[in-house]
Protein backbone atom coordinates (compact mmCIF):
# COMPACT_ATOMS: atom_id res chain seq x y z
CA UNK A 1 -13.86 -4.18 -1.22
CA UNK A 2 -16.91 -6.37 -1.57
CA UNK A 3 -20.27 -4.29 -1.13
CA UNK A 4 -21.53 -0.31 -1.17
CA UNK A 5 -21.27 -1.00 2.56
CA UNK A 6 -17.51 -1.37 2.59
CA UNK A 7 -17.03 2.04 0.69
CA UNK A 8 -19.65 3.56 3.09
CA UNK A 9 -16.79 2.27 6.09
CA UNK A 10 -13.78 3.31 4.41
CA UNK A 11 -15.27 6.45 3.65
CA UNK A 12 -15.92 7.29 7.10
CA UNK A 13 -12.63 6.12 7.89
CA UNK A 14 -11.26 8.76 5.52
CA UNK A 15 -13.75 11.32 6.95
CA UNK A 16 -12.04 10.76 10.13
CA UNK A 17 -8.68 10.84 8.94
CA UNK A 18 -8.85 14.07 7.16
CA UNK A 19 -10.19 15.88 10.69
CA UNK A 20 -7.07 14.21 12.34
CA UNK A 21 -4.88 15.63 9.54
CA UNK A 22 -6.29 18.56 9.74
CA UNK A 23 -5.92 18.81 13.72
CA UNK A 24 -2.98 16.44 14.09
CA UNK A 25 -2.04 14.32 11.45
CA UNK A 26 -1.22 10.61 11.41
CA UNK A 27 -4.81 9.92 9.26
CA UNK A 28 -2.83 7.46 7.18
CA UNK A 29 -2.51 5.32 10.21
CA UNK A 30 -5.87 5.26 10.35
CA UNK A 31 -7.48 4.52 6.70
CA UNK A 32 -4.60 1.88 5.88
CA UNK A 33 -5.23 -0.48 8.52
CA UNK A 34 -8.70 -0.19 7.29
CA UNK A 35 -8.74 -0.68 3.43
CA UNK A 36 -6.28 -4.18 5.27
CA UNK A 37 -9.18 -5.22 7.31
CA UNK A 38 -11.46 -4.86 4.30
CA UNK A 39 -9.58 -7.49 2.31
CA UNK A 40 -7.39 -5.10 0.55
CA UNK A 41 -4.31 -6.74 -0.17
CA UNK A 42 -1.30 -4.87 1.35
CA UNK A 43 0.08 -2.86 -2.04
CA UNK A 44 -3.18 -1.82 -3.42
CA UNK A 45 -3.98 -0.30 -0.09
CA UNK A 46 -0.59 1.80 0.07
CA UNK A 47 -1.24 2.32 -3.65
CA UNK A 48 -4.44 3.79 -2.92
CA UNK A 49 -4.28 5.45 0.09
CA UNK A 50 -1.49 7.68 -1.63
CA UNK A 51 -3.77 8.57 -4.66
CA UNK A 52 -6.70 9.88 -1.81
CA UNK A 53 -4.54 11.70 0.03
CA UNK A 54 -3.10 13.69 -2.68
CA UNK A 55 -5.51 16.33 -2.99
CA UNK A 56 -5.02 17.04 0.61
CA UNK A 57 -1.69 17.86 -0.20
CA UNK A 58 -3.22 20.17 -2.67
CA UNK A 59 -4.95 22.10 -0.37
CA UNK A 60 -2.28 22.58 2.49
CA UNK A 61 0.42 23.97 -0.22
CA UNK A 62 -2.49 26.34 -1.54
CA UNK A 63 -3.29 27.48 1.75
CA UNK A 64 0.59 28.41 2.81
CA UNK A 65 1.26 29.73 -0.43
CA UNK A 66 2.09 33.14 0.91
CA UNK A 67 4.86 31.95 3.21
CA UNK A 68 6.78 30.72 0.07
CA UNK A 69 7.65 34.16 -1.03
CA UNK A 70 11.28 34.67 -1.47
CA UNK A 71 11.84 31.00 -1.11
CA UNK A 72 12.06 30.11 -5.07
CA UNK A 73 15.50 29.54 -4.73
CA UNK A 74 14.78 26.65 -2.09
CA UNK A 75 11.88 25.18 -3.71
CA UNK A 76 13.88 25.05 -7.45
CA UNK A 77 16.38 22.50 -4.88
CA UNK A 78 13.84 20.51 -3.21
CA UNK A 79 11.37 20.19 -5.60
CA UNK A 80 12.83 17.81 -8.05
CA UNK A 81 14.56 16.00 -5.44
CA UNK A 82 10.55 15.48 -4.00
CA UNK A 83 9.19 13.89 -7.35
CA UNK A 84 11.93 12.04 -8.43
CA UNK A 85 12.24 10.27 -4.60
CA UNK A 86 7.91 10.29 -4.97
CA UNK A 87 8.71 8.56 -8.51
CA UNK A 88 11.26 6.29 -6.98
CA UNK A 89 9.22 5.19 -4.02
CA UNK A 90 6.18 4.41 -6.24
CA UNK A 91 8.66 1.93 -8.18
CA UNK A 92 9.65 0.54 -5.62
CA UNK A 93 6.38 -0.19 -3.97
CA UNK A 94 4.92 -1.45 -7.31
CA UNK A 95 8.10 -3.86 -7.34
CA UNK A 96 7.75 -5.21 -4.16
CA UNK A 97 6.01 -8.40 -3.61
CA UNK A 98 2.86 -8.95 -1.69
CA UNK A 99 4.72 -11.04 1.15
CA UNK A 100 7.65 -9.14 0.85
CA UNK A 101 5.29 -5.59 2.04
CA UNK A 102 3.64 -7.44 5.03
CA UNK A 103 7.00 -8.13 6.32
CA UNK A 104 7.63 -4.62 6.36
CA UNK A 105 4.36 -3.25 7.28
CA UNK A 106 4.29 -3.29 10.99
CA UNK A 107 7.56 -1.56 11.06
CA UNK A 108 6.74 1.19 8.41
CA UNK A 109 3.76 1.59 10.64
CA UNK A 110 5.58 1.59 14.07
CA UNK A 111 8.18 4.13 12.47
CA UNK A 112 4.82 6.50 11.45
CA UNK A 113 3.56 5.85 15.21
CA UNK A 114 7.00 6.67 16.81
CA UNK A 115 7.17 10.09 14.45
CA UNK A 116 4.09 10.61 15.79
CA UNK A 117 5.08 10.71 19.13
CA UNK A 118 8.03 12.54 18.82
CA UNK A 119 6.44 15.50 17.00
CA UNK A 120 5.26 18.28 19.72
CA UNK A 121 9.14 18.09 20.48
CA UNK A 122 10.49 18.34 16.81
CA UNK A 123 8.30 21.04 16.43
CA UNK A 124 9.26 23.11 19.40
CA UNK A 125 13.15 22.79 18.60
CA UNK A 126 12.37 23.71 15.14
CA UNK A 127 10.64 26.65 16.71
CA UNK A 128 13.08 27.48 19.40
CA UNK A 129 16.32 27.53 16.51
CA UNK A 130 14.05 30.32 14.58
CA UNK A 131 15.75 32.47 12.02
CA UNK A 132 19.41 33.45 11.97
CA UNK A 133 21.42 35.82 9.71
CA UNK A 134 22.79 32.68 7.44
CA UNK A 135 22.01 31.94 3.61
CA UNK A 136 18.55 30.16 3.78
CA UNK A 137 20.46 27.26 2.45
CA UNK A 138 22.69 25.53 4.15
CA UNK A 139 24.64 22.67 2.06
CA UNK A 140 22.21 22.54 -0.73
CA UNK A 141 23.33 18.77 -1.33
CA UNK A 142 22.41 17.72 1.89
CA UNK A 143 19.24 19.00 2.47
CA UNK A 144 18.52 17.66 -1.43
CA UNK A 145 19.65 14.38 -0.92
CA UNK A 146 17.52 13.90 2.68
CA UNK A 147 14.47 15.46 0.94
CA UNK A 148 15.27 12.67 -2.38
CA UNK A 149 15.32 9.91 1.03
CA UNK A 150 12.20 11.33 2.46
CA UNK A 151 10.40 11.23 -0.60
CA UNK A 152 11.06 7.88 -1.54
CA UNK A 153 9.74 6.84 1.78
CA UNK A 154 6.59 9.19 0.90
CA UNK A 155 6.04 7.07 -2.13
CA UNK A 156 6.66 3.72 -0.39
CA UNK A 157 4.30 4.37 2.28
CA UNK A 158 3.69 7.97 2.98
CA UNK A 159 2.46 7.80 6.82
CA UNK A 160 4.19 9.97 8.53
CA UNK A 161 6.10 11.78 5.51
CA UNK A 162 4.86 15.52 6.62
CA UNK A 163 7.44 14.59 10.14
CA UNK A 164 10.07 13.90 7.81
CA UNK A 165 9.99 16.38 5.60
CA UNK A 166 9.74 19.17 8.60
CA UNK A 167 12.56 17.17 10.62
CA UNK A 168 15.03 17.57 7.47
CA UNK A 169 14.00 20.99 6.91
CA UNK A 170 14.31 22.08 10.32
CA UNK A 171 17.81 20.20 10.44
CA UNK A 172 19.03 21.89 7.47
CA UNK A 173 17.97 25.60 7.57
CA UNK A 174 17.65 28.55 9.24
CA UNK A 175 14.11 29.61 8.94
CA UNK A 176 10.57 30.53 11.02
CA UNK A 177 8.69 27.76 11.62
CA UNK A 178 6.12 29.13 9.12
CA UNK A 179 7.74 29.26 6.25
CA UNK A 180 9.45 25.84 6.75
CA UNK A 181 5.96 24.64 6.76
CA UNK A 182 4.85 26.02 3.77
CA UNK A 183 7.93 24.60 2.05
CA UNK A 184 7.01 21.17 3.81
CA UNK A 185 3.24 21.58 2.46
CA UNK A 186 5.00 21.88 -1.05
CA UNK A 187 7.20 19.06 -1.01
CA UNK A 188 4.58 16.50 0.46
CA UNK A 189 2.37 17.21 -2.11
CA UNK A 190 4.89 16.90 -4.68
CA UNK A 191 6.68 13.59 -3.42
CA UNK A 192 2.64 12.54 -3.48
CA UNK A 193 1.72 13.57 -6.61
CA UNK A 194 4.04 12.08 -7.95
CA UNK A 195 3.94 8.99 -6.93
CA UNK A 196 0.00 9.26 -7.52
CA UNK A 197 1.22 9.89 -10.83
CA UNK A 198 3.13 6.83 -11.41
CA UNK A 199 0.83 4.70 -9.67
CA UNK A 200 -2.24 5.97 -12.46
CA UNK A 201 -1.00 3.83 -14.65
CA UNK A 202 -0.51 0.31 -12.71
CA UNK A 203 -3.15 -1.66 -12.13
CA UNK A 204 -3.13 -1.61 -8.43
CA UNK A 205 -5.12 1.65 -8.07
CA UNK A 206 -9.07 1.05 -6.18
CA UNK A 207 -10.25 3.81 -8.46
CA UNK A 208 -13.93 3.84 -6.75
CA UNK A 209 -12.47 3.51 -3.02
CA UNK A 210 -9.86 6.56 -4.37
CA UNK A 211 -12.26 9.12 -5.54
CA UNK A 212 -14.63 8.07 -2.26
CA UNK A 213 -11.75 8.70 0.40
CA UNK A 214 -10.87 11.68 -1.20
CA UNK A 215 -13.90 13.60 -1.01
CA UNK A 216 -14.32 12.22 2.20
CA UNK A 217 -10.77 13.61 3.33
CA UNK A 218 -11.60 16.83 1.77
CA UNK A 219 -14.87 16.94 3.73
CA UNK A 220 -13.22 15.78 7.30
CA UNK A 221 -10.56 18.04 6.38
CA UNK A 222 -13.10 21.12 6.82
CA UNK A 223 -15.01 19.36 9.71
CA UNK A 224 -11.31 19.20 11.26
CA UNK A 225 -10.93 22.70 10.74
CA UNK A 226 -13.95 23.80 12.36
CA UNK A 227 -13.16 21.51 15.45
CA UNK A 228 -9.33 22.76 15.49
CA UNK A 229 -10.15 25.43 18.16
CA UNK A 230 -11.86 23.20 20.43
CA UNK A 231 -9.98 19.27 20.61
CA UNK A 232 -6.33 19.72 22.35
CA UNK A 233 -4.23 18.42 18.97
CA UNK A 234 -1.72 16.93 21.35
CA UNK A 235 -4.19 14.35 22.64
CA UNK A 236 -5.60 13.11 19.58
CA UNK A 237 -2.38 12.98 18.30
CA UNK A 238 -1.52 10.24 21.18
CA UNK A 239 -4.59 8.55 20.57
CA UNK A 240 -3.41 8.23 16.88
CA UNK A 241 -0.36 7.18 18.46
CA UNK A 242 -1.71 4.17 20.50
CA UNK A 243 -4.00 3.19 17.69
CA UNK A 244 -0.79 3.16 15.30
CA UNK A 245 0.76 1.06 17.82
CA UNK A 246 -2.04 -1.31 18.33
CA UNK A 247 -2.65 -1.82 14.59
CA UNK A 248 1.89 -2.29 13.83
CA UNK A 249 2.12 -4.95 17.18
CA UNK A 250 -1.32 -6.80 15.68
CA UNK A 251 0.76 -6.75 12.18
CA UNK A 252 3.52 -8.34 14.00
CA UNK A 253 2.64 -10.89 15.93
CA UNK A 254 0.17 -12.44 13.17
């Protein structure tokens, strides 16, 4: 980040991605390659991009937080499992070297694109198993340990996490689509916050180009609201899709 005009383009990147969170999701894939192209080197931008997305998080758990009655049990499972894989994740990313993370990147960013794609049908066969007569948890360890997993990829790189999450949950148990999202709301923001957390006290953290995307993200997230009704989610999603693409084949081939 060299000039006020760089934070005025990364800012308007994250103005964009918080409509396409709002409307889709998938705005990671859009702000990392960014902060990249800005001269960000490859850690700082994971780093940071986790710390402004956080309060995002926030705001979708707070939103959902009626759904979560009668699902304290759950959450007193998953929640732990979220931070410490957040917490783990965060290490990890902090301990991985600069060369080391561009190898990876174009496949962490592929993976987010494919999860991407695959989401309209996740969600519908989430949708179509509905709820059932069985205890709302089913193998408590399981679903624990796949949340921990999930997590630590949330801390690592977070694009795409939300998918995760919902794929485990709709895996494990036998509930509406609704509530599983709530609980998925929850656990993002806690795999995120903690990680944003951790990663307060490194020194990898763009404070300035933090606080800027997230008000920014806050601010598409509204303007993504307003526009939900009126953009088919389904086809920005697959323009996210091909841009994700794009951006993880470019990382690639380089």
């Amino acid at each position: 980040m060299n000039s006020e005009w760089d934070l005025v383009f990364v800012g308007i990147a994250a103005l964009v991605a918080g409509a396409v969170n709002a409307i889709a999701g998938g705005g990671t894939l859009i702000t990392f390659p960014i902060l990249s192209a800005l001269g960000v080197p490859l850690v700082a931008a994971s780093v940071t991009n986790i710390v402004a997305l956080c309060p995002g998080y926030l705001g979708g758990a707070v939103a959902q937080a009626k759904e979560l009655r009668g699902q304290t049990r759950l959450l007193w499972i998953l929640l732990p499992m979220a931070v410490i894989g957040g917490l783990g994740g965060g290490a990890l990313l902090l301990n991985t070297e600069e060369k080391s993370f561009r190898a990876l990147v174009p496949f962490l960013i592929l993976g987010a694109s494919l999860l991407m794609a695959v989401q309209d049908p996740l969600r519908a066969w989430i949708a179509r198993r509905g709820p059932s007569a069985k205890s709302a948890v089913l193998g408590g360890i399981g679903v624990a340990i796949l949340i921990a997993l999930a997590a630590l990829y949330g801390g690592y790189f977070n694009a795409g996490l939300s998918i995760v999450v919902m794929g485990v949950l709709g895996l494990m148990l036998d509930e509406s689509f609704t509530r599983l999202n709530a609980v998925k709301q929850v656990v993002s923001f806690s795999t995120t916050g903690a990680a944003a957390v951790f990663f307060v006290f490194s020194a990898e953290v763009l404070w300035l180009t933090a606080v800027v995307m997230a008000l920014a993200a806050l601010a598409g997230g509204n303007l993504g609201g307003r526009l939900a009704s009126r953009i088919k989610p389904s086809t920005l999603r697959w323009c996210v899709v091909a841009v994700g693409t794009l951006v993880g084949i470019t990382y690639l081939v380089r």
